[in-house]
Protein backbone atom coordinates (compact mmCIF):
# COMPACT_ATOMS: atom_id res chain seq x y z
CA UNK A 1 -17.09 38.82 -80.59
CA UNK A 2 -18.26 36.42 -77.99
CA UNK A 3 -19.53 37.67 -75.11
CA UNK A 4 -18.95 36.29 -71.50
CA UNK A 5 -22.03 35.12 -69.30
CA UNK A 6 -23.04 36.22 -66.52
CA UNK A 7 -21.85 34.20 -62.98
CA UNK A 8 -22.67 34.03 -59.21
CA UNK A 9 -19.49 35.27 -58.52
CA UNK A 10 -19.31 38.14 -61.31
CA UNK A 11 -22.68 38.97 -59.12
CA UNK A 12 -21.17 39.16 -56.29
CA UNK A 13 -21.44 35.76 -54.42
CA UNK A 14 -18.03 33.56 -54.13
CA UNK A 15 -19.06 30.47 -53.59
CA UNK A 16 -15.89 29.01 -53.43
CA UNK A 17 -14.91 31.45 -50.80
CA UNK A 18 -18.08 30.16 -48.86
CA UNK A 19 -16.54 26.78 -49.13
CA UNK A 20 -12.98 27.49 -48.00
CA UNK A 21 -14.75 29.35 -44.74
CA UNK A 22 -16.85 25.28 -44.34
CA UNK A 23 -13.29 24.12 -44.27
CA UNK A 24 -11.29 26.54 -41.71
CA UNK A 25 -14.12 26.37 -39.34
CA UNK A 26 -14.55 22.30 -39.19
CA UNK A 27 -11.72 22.32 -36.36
CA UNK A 28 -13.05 24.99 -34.34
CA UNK A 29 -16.50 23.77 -34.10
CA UNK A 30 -14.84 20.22 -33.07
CA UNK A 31 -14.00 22.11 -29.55
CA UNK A 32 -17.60 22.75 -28.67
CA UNK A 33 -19.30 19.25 -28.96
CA UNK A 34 -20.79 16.87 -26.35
CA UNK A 35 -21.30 13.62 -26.44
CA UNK A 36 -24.86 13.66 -27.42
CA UNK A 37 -23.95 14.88 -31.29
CA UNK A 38 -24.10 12.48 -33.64
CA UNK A 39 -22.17 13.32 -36.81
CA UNK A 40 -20.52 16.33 -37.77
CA UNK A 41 -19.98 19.29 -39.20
CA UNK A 42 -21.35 19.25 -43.24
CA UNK A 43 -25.34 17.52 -42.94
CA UNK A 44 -28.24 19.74 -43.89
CA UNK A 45 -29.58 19.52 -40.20
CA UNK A 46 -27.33 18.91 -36.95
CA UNK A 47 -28.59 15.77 -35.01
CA UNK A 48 -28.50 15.70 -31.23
CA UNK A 49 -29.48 12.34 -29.23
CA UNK A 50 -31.56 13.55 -26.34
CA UNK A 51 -30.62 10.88 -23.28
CA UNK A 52 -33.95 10.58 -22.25
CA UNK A 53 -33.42 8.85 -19.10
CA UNK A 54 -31.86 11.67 -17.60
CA UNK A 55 -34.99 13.28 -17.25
CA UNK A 56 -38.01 11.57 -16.35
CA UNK A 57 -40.37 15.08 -17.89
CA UNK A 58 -37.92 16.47 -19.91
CA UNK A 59 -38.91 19.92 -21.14
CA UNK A 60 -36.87 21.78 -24.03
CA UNK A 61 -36.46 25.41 -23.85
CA UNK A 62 -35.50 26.92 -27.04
CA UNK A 63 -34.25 31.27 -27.18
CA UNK A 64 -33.20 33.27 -29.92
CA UNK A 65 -30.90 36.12 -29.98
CA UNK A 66 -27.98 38.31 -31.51
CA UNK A 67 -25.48 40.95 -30.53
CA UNK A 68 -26.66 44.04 -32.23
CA UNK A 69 -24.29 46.85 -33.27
CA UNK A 70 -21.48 45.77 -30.82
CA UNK A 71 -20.76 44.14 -34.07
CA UNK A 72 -19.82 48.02 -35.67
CA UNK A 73 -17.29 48.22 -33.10
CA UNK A 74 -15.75 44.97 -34.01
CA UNK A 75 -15.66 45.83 -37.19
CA UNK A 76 -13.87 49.04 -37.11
CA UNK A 77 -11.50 47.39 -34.81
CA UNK A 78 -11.00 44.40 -37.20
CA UNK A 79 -11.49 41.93 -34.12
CA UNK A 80 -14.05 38.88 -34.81
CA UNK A 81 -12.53 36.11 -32.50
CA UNK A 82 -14.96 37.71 -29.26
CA UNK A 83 -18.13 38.57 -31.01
CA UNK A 84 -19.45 34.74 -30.96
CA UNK A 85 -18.97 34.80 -27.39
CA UNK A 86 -21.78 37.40 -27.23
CA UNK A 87 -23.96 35.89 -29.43
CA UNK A 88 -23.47 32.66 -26.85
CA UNK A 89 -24.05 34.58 -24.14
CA UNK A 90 -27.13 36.00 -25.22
CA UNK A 91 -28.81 32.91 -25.53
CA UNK A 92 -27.41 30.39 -23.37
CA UNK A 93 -28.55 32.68 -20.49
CA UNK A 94 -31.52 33.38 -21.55
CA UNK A 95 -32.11 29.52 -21.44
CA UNK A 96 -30.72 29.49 -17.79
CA UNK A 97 -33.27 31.32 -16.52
CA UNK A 98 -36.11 28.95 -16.00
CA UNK A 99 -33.30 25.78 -14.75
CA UNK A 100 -32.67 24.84 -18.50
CA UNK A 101 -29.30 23.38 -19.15
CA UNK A 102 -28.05 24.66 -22.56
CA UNK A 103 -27.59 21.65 -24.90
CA UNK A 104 -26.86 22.83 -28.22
CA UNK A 105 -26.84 25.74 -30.42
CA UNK A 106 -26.84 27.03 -34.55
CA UNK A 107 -25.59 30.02 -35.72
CA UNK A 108 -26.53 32.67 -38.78
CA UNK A 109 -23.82 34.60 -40.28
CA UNK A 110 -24.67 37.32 -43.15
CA UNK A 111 -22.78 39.02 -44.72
CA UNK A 112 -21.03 41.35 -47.27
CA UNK A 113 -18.66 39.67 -48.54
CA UNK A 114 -17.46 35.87 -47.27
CA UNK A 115 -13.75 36.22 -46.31
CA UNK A 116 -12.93 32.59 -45.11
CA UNK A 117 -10.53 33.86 -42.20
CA UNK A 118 -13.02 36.56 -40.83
CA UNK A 119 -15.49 33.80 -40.63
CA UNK A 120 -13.22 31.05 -38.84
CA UNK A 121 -12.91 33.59 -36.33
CA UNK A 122 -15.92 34.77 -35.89
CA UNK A 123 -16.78 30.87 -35.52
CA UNK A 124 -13.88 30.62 -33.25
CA UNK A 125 -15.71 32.62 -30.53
CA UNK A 126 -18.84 31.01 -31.38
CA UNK A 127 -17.36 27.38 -30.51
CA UNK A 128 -15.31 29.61 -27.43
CA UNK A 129 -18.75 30.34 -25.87
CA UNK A 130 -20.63 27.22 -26.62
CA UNK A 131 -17.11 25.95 -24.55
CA UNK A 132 -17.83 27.89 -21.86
CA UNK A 133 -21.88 27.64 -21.45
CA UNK A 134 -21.25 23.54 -21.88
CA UNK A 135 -23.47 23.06 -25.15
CA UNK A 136 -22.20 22.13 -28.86
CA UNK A 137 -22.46 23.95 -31.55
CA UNK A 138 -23.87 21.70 -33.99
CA UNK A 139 -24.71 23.65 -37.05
CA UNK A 140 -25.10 26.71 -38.75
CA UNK A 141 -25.33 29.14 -41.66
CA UNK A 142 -23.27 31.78 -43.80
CA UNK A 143 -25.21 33.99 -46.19
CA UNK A 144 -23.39 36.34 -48.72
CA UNK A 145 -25.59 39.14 -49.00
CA UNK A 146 -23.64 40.74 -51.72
CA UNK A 147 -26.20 43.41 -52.94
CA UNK A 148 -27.28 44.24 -49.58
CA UNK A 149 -24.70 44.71 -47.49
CA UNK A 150 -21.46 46.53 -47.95
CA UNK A 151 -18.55 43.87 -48.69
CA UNK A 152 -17.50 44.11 -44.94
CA UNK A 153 -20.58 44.08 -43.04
CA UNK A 154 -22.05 41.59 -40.59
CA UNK A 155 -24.68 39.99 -38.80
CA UNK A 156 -24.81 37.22 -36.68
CA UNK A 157 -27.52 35.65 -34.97
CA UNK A 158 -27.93 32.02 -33.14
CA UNK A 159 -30.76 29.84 -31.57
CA UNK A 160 -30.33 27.47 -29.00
CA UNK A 161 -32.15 24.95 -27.47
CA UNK A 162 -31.96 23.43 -23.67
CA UNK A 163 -33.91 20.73 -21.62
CA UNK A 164 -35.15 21.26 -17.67
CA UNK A 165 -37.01 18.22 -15.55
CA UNK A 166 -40.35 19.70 -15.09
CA UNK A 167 -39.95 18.89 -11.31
CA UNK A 168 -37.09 20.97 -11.39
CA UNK A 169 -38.53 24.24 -13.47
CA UNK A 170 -37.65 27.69 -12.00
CA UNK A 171 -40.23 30.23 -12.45
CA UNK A 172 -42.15 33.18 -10.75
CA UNK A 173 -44.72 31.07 -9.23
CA UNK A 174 -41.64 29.97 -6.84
CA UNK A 175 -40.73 33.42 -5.71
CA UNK A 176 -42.17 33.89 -2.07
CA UNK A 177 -41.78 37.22 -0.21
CA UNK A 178 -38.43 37.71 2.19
CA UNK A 179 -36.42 35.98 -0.92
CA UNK A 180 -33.08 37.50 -1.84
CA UNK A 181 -32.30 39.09 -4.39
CA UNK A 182 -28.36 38.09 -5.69
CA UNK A 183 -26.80 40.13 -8.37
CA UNK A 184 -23.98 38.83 -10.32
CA UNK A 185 -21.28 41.10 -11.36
CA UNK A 186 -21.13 41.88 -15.63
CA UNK A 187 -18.22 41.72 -16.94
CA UNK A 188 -18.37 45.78 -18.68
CA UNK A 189 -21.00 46.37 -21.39
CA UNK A 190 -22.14 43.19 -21.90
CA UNK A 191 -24.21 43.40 -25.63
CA UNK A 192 -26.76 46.04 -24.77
CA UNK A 193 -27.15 49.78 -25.22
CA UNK A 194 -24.72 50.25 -28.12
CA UNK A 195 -26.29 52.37 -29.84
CA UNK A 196 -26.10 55.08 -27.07
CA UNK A 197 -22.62 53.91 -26.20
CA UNK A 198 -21.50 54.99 -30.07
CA UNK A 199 -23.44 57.78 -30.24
CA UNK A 200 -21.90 59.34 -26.99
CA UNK A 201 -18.37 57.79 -27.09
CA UNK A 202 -17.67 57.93 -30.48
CA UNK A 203 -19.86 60.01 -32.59
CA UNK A 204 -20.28 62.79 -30.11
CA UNK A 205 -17.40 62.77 -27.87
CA UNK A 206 -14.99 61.87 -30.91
CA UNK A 207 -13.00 59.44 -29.00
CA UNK A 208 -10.69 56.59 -30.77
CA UNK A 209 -11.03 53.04 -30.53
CA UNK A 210 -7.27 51.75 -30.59
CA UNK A 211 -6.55 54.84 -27.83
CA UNK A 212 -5.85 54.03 -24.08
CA UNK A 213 -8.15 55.68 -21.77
CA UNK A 214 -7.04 57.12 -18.14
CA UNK A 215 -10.58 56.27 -16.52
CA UNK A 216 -10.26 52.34 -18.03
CA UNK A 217 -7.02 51.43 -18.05
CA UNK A 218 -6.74 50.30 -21.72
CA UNK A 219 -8.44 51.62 -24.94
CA UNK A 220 -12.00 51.88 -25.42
CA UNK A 221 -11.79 49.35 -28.42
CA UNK A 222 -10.95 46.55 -25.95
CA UNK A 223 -13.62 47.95 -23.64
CA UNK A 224 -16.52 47.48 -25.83
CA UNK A 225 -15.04 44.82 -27.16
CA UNK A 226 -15.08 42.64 -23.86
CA UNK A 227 -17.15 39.77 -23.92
CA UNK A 228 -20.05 39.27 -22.41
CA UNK A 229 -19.69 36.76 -19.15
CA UNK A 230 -21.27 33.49 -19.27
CA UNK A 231 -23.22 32.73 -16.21
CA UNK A 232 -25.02 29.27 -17.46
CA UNK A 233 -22.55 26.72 -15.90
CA UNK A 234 -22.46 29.04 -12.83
CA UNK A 235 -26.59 29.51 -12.37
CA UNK A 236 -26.65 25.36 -13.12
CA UNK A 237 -24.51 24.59 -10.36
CA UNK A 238 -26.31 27.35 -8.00
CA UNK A 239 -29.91 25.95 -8.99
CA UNK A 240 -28.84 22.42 -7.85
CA UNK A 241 -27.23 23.72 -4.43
CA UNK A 242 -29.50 25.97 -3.12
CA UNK A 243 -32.93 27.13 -3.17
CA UNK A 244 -33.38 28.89 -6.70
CA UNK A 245 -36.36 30.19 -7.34
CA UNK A 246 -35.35 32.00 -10.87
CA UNK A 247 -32.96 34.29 -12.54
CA UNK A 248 -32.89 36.91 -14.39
CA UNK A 249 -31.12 37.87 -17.32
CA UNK A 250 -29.95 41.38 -17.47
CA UNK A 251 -30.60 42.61 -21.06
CA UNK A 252 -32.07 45.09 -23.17
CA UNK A 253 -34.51 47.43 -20.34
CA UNK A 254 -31.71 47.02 -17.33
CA UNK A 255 -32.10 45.48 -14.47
CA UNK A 256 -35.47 46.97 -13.62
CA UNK A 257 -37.47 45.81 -16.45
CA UNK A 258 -35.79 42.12 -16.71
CA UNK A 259 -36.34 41.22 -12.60
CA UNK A 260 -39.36 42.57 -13.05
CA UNK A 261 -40.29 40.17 -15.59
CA UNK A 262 -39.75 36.69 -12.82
CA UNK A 263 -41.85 38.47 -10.47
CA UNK A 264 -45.40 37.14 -9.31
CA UNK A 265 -48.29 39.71 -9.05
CA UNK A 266 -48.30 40.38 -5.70
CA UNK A 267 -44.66 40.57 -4.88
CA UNK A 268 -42.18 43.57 -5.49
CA UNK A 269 -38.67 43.67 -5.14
CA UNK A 270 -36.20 46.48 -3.24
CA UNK A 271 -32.88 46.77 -4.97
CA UNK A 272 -30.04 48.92 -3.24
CA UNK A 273 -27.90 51.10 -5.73
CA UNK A 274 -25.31 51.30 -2.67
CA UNK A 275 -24.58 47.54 -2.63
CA UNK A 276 -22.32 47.85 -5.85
CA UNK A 277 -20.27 50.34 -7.76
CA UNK A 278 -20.70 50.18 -11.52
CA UNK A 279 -17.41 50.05 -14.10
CA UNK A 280 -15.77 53.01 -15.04
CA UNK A 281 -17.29 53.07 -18.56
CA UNK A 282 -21.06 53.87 -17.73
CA UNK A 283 -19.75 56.86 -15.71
CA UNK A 284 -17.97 57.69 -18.71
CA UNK A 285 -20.76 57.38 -20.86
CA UNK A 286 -23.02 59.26 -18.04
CA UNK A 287 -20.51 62.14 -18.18
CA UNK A 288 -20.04 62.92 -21.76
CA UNK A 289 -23.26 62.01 -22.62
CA UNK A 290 -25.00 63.69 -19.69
CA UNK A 291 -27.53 60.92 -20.09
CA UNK A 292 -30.19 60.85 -16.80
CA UNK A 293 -29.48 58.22 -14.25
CA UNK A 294 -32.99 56.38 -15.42
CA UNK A 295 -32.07 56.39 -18.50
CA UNK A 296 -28.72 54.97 -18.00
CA UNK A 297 -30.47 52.62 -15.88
CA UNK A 298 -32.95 51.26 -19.21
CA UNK A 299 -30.14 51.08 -21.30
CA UNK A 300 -27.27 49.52 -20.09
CA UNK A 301 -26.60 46.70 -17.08
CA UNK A 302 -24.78 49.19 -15.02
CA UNK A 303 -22.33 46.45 -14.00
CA UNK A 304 -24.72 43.34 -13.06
CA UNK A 305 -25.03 40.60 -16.34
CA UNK A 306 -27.60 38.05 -13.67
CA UNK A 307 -30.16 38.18 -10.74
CA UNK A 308 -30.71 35.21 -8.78
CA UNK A 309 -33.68 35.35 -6.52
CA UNK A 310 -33.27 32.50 -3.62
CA UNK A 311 -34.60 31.44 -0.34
CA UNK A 312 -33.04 34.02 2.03
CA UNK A 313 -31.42 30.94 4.53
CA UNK A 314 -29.68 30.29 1.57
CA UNK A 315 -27.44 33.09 0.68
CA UNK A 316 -24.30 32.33 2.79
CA UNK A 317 -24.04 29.24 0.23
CA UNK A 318 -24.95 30.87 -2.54
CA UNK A 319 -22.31 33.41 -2.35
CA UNK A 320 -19.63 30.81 -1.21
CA UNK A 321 -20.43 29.10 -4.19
CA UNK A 322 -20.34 31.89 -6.97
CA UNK A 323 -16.56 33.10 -4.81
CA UNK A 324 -15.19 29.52 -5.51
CA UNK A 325 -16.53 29.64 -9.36
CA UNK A 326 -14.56 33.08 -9.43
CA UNK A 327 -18.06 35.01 -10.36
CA UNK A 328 -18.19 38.27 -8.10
CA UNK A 329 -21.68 38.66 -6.35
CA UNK A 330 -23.58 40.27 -3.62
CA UNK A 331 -26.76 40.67 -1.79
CA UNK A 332 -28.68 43.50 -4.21
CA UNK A 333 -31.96 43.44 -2.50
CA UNK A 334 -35.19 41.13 -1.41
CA UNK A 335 -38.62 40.43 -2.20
CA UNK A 336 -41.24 41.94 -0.67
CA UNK A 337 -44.89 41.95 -0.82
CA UNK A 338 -46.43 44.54 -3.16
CA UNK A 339 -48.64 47.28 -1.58
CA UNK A 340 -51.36 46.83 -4.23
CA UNK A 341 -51.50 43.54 -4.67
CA UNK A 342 -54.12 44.23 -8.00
CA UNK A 343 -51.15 46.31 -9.43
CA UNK A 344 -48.16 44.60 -11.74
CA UNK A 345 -45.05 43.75 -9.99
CA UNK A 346 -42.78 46.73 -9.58
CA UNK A 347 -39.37 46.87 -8.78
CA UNK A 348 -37.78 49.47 -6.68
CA UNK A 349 -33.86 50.99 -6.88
CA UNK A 350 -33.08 52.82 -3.96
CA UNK A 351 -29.97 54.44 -2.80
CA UNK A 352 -27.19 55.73 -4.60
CA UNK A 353 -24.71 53.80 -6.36
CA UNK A 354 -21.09 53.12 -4.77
């Protein structure tokens, strides 16, 4: 009696399924591109002609990122098509930050099991974003991790890479005291704090996912599940109207931690709870969770995504500017000098929230 060999696939790796995903994505990606790509989807490396004469001291930003365990809730909802705009998100506003304008980026998928369709879509929203933020997606990579991961498990993870004149760099050394401080509205959750979110929400609280809520308006699957806004084109077009001195990405630490971060020794920042009212869902979480209000406050955004700080003559356009771009934003706070000046750069939240 013969017996059969062993195979990749009997193993638990389809590489023809890996091949029909190479083939559903190919149109998908095709809606993200600029015209600095040369070639397509297929090479071993993605090739992007940098028009040098654009800048005269081109500098190229690179940031890495992923979306964390946001990624369990699309899973249990079986919805993939928004995730890749999170994973965008994350890094194309990261890039942002210092002036850089978001050029391209590649993506990492691994996984379970490869199931073609769950990977076009997850692509989909990939492409989606890299729409939205203005850069191409130019490559990428799908990994069956078939004795690691359980068959429908995911990961996803993406690098991107920008270019900023040095003449026209944003940074700390900018900020001067009596500067604004302009916070951009989040669209919900954003891609941080997760973990708690679960643990309260779902774990604890025992609350379903495909069940409308009274205090959102639609079920908590679709409010996790919201993407993550995209604040690149927007913080582009603000740096070259007014007087930017940087952003500030609001991520993992809350706002606190992340403004804190584009602040010179020597300069503080005031930051008024009062001027906004966060979403509905973080005073759910607060609630059932019972979580403190600094805690909520190191975890999650609390309902601002970006923090522009700007020469305080030029608020008026700023905010006239981010109203006709449909991104909601107000005057959070200002810079102000620090009272130890030999201490690290502190930022203050005073008041109580709307």
């Amino acid at each position: 009696m013969t017996r059969e060999g062993m195979s990749y696939a009997a193993a638990g790796v389809d590489i023809g399924a890996g091949d029909r995903a190479v083939e559903l994505i190919k149109d998908v990606v095709g809606r993200s591109t600029r015209r600095e790509v040369v070639g397509g989807l297929g090479g071993f490396a993605g090739l992007f002609a940098l028009d040098t004469s654009k800048w005269r001291r081109p500098l190229l930003a690179s940031s890495t990122d992923g979306v964390g365990t946001k990624i369990a809730v699309a899973t249990a909802m079986d919805v993939h098509h928004t995730i890749g705009i999170d994973l965008v998100a994350m890094v194309v506003d990261d890039l942002v930050v210092c002036g850089a304008e978001p050029l391209f980026l590649q993506d990492y998928i691994a996984c379970g099991r490869v199931v073609p369709e769950r990977i076009q879509s997850i692509v989909a929203g990939i492409a989606e974003g890299c729409r939205q933020a203005g850069c191409a997606l130019i490559g990428g990579e799908t990994a069956e991790h078939a004795d690691r991961m359980a068959p429908d498990d995911y990961d996803i993870s993406g690098t991107g890479v920008g270019v900023v004149d040095a003449d026209e760099l944003l940074g700390a050394e900018l900020v001067r005291p009596g500067d604004a401080v302009l916070a951009f509205g989040s669209s919900g959750l954003h891609s941080n704090g997760y973990v708690l979110a679960r643990r309260v929400l779902l774990a604890d609280a025992g609350l379903a996912l495909d069940v409308d809520h009274p205090d959102l308006g639609r079920s908590l699957g679709a409010e996790m599940l919201e993407p993550t806004r995209i604040y690149a084109k927007d913080c582009l077009a603000l740096a070259a109207e007014t007087g930017v001195r940087v952003f500030a990405h609001v991520t993992g630490g809350g706002l606190a931690a992340n403004l804190r971060r584009v602040l010179p020794r020597g300069l503080d920042a005031e930051v008024d709870r009062a001027t906004w009212a966060p979403q509905p869902i973080f005073t759910l979480i607060s609630a059932l969770g019972h979580v403190a209000e600094q805690e909520m406050e190191r975890a999650f955004n609390l309902g601002v995504g970006m923090l522009a700080v700007l020469d305080a003559n030029d608020v008026d356009r700023a905010l006239a500017l981010l109203t006709a771009r449909h991104v909601p934003a107000w005057v959070a706070g200002q810079v102000v000098p620090s009272p130890d000046p030999g201490e690290p750069s502190a930022v203050r939240l005073v008041g109580r929230h709307r």
